[in-house]
Protein backbone atom coordinates (compact mmCIF):
# COMPACT_ATOMS: atom_id res chain seq x y z
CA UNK A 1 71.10 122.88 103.23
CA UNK A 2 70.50 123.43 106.90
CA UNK A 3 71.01 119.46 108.10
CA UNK A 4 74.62 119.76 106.15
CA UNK A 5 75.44 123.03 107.28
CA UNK A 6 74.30 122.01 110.85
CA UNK A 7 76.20 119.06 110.57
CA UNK A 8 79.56 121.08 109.29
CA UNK A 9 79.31 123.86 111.25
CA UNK A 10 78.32 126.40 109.38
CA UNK A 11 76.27 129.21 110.61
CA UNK A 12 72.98 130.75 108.43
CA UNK A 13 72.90 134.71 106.82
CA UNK A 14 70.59 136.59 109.16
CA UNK A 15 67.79 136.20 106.61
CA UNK A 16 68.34 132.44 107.83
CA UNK A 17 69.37 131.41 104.21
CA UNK A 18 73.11 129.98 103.71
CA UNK A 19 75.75 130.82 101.46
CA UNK A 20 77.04 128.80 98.63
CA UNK A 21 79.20 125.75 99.57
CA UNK A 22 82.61 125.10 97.86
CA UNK A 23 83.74 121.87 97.55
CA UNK A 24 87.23 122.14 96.44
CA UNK A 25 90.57 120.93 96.17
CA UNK A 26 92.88 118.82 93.63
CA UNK A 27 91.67 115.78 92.18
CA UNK A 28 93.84 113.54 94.09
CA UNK A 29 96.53 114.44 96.60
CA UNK A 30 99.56 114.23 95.08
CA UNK A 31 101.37 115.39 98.45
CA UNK A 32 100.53 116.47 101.49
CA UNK A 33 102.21 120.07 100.28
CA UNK A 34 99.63 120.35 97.49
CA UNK A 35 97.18 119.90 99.26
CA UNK A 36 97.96 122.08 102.11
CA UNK A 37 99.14 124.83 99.22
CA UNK A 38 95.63 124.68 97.92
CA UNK A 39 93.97 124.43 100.81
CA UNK A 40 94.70 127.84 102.05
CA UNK A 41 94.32 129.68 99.02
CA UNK A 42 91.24 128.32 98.61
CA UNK A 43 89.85 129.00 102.57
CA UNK A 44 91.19 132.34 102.46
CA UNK A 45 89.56 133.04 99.16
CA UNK A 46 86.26 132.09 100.27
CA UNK A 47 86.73 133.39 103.79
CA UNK A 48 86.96 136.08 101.82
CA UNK A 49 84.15 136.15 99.78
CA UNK A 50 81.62 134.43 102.07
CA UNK A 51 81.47 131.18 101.00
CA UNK A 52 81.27 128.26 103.08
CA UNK A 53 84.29 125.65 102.17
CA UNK A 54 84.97 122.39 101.81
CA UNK A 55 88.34 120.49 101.55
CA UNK A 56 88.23 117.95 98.48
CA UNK A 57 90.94 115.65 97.37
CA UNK A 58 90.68 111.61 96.43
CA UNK A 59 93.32 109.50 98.75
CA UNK A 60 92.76 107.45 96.13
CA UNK A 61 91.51 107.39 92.48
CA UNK A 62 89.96 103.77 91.68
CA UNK A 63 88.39 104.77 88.35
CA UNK A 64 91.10 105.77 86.27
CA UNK A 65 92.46 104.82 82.27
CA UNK A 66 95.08 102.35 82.98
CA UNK A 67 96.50 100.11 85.38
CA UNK A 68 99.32 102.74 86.04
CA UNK A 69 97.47 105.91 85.97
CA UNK A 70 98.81 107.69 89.47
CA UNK A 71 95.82 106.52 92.07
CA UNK A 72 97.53 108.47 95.08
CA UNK A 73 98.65 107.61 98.31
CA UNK A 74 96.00 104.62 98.85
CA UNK A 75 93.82 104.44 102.02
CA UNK A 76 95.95 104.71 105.40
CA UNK A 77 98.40 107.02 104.43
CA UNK A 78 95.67 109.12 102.34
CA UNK A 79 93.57 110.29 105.34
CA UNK A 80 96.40 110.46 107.63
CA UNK A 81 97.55 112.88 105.15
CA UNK A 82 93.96 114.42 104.55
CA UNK A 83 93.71 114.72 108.62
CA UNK A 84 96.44 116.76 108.86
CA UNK A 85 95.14 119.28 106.02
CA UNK A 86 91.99 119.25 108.36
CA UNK A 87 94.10 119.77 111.76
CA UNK A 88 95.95 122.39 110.14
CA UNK A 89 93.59 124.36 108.32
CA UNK A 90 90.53 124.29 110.28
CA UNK A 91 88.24 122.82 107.47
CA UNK A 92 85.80 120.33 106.71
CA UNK A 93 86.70 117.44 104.56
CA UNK A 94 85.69 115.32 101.97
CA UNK A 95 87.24 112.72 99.73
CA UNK A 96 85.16 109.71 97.48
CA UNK A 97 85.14 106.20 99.13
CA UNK A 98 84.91 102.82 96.43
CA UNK A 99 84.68 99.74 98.66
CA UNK A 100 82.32 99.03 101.62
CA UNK A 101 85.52 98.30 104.01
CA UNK A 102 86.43 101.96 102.95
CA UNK A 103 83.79 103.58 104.53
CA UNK A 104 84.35 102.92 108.63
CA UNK A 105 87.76 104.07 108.39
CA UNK A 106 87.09 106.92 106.30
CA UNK A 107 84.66 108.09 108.52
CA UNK A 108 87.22 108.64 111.11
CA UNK A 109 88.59 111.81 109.31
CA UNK A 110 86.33 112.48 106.69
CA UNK A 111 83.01 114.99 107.73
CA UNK A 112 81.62 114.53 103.97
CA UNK A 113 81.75 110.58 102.31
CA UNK A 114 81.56 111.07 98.89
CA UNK A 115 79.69 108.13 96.72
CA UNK A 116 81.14 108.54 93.08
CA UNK A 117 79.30 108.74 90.54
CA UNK A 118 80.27 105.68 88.61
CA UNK A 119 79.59 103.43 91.46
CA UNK A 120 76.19 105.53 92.42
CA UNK A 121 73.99 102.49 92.32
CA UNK A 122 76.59 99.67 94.29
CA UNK A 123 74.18 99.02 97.23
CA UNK A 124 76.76 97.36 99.75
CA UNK A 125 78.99 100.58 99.39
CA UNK A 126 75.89 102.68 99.66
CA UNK A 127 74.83 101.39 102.76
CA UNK A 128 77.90 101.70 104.63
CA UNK A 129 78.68 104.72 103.54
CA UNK A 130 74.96 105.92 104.73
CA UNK A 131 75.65 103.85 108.71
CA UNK A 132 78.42 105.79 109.17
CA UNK A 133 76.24 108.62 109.69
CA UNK A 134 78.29 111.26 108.05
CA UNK A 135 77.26 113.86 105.73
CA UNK A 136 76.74 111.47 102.20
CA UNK A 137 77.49 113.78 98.50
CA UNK A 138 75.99 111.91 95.76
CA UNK A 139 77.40 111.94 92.47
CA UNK A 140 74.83 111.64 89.93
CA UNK A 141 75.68 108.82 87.50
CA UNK A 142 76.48 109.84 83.68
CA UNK A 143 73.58 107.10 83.08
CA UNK A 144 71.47 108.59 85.23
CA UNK A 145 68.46 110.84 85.34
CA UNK A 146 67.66 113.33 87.68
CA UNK A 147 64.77 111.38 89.36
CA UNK A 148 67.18 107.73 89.30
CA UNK A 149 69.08 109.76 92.26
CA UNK A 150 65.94 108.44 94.17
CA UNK A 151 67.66 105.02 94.28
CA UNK A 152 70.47 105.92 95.87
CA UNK A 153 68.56 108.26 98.08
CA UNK A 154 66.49 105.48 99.16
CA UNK A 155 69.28 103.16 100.11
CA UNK A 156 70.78 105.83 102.33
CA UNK A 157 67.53 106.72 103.96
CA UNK A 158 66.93 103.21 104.69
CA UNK A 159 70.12 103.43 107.23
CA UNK A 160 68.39 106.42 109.12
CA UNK A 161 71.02 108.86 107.20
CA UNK A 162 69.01 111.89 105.40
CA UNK A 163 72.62 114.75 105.46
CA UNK A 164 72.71 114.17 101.77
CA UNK A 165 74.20 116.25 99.14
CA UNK A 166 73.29 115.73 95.29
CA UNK A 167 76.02 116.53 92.73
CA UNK A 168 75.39 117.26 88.69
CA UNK A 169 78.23 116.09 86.89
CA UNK A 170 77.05 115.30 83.52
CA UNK A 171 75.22 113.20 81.14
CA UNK A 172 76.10 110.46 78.60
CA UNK A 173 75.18 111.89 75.12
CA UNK A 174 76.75 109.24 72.77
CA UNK A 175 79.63 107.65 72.68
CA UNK A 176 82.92 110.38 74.35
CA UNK A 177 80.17 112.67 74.48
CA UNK A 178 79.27 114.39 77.92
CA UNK A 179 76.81 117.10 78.14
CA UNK A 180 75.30 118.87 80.89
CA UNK A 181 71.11 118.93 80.89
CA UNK A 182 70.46 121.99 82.90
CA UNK A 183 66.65 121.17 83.40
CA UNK A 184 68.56 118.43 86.03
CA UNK A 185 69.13 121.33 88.31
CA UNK A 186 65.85 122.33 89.67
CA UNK A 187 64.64 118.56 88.94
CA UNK A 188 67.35 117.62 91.52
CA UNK A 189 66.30 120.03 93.52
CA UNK A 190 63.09 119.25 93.76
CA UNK A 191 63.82 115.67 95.44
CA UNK A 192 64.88 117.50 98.83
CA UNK A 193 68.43 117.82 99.19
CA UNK A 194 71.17 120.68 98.64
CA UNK A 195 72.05 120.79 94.58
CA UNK A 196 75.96 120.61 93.68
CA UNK A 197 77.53 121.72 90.28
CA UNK A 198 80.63 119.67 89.46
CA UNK A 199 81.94 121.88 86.78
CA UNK A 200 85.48 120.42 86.06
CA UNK A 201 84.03 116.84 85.78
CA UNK A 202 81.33 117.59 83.14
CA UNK A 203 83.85 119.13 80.89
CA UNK A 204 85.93 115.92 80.92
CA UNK A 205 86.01 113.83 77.94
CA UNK A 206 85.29 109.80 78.55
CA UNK A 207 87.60 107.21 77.41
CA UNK A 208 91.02 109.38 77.17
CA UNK A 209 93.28 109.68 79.88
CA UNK A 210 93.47 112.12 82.02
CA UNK A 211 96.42 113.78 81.64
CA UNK A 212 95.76 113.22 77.36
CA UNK A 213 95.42 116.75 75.94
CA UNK A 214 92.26 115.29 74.50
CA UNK A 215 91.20 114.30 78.13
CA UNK A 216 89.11 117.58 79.07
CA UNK A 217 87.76 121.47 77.66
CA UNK A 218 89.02 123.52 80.61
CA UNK A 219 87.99 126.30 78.28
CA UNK A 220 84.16 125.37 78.82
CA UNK A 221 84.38 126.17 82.63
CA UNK A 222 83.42 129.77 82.86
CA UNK A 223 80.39 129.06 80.73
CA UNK A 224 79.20 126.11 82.41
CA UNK A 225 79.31 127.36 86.41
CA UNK A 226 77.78 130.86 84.74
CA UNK A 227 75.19 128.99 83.62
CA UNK A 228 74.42 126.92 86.41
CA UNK A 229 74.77 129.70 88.94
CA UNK A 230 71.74 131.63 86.78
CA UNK A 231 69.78 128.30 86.76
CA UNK A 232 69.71 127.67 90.92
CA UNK A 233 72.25 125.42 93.10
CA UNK A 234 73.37 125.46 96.07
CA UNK A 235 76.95 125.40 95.39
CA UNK A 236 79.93 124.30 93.58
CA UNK A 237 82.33 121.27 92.98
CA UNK A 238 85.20 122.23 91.51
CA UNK A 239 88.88 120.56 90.91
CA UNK A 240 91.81 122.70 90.77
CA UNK A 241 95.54 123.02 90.77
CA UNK A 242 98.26 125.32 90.45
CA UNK A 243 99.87 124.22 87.62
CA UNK A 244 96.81 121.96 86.19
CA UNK A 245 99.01 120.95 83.05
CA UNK A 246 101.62 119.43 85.72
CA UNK A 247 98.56 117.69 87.48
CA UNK A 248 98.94 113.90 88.31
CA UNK A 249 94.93 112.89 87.46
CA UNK A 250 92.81 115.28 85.30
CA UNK A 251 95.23 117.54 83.90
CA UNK A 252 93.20 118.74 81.26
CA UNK A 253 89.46 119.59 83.42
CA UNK A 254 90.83 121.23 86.40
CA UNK A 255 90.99 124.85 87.05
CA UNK A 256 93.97 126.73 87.59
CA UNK A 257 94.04 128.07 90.48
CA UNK A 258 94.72 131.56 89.93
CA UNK A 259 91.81 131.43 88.14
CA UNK A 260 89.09 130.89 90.97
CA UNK A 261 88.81 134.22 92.16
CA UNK A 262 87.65 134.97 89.19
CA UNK A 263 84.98 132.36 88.86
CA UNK A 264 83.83 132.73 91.87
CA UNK A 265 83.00 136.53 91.99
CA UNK A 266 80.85 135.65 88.53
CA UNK A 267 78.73 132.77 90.19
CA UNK A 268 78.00 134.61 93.08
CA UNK A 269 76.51 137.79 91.49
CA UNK A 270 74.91 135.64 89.39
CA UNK A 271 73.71 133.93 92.36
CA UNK A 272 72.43 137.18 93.84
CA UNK A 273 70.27 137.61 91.15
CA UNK A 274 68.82 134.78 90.75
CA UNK A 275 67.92 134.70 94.43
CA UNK A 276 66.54 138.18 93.82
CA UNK A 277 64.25 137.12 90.93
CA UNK A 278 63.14 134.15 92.71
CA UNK A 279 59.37 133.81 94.01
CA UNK A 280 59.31 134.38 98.20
């Protein structure tokens, strides 16, 4: 965690271990209001409770359902939006990139380039996204095992760019079927790199649109991050919204937002104890 946290700012405890990182934010920003609405709830809350935070909205959504699914405000008017969020709240952001020519530009504003998960082994977008020299998340493919993430890692190493996150968002288990293997955690782990859980996306369901009330089990949530926080990462991914039934792209996965305090506080006792238990 310390080349991220070096490279975002963020300062160590005084045992010289680091808190949990948030990634967090809508799925997409709808306006520049939501995301500014979030935004402060969410870096007050973890101000807070002692979490480091990052901003997270897509300026746009390439992998949706159909053809007029909302994708957001596109590219130029995304991050001009997503810089002022930044300028005006004082945080770090991050949004996902999909096409090679994506990734100079979004480099500009963005301190974390996010390569999604469905596109996790596109070499071309890898590489630029790794020589921009920015902070690179990962998103583990639903395909892929926890040791495949060496593919992409080695692509991004190969630019001279090792600030890499690794995110666990789920695994293919049959047809609509997405599961989350927990023994991925410390496996992930093990290759290096700061572990995410992305909560929200491993309790969407494949195949139905996102706003579909088939689309997602919000209800799975609490049980999942729980879970995750007892197993070992090094912090959380999570979409949310005010009003998630009202939300534009995965209406049924995100998290209210009044909810987050709440889910929070229970992964980072659960945290506490795990670091407790763990081997010095």
């Amino acid at each position: 965690m310390k080349r991220i946290a070096q490279a975002l700012g963020f300062a160590p405890r005084p045992d010289g271990t680091y808190p949990l990182l948030l990634i967090c934010g809508p799925c997409v920003l709808e306006s520049l209001e939501l995301g500014l609405e979030v935004g402060e709830r969410v870096r007050d809350l973890a101000r807070t409770l002692g979490i480091n935070y990052v901003f997270k909205a897509s300026y746009l959504k390439d992998n949706r359902t159909t053809a007029t699914s909302f994708q957001g405000p596109g590219l130029n008017l995304g991050l001009e939006q997503l810089a002022e969020v930044k300028r005006r709240l004082g945080v770090p952001i991050l949004s996902d990139v999909h096409t090679p020519a994506e990734a100079e530009p979004a480099a500009k504003v963005l301190d974390i380039l996010q390569l999604p998960a469905y596109l996790s082994k596109q070499t071309q977008l890898t590489l630029a996204l790794g020589r921009t020299h920015k902070p690179i998340n990962v998103k583990k493919a639903q395909f892929m095992t926890a040791a495949d993430l060496a593919i992409p890692i080695g692509k991004l190493r190969e630019t001279g760019n090792d600030k890499l996150l690794l995110t666990e968002r789920g695994t293919m288990f049959g047809y609509r079927d997405l599961i989350c293997d927990y023994r991925n955690l410390p496996q992930m782990r093990a290759l290096g790199y700061p572990v995410l859980f992305d909560v929200t996306h491993i309790v969407r369901i494949p195949g139905f649109t996102s706003t579909d009330v088939a689309g997602g089990m919000a209800h799975y949530i609490f049980d999942y991050a729980r879970a995750a926080a007892a197993v070992g990462v090094d912090g959380f991914f999570i979409e949310t919204h005010p009003d998630p039934t009202k939300a534009l792209c995965d209406a049924q996965s995100m998290l209210a937002l009044d909810r987050l305090p709440e889910l929070l506080e229970q992964v980072l006792e659960l945290d506490a104890l795990r670091r407790k238990w763990e081997p010095k």
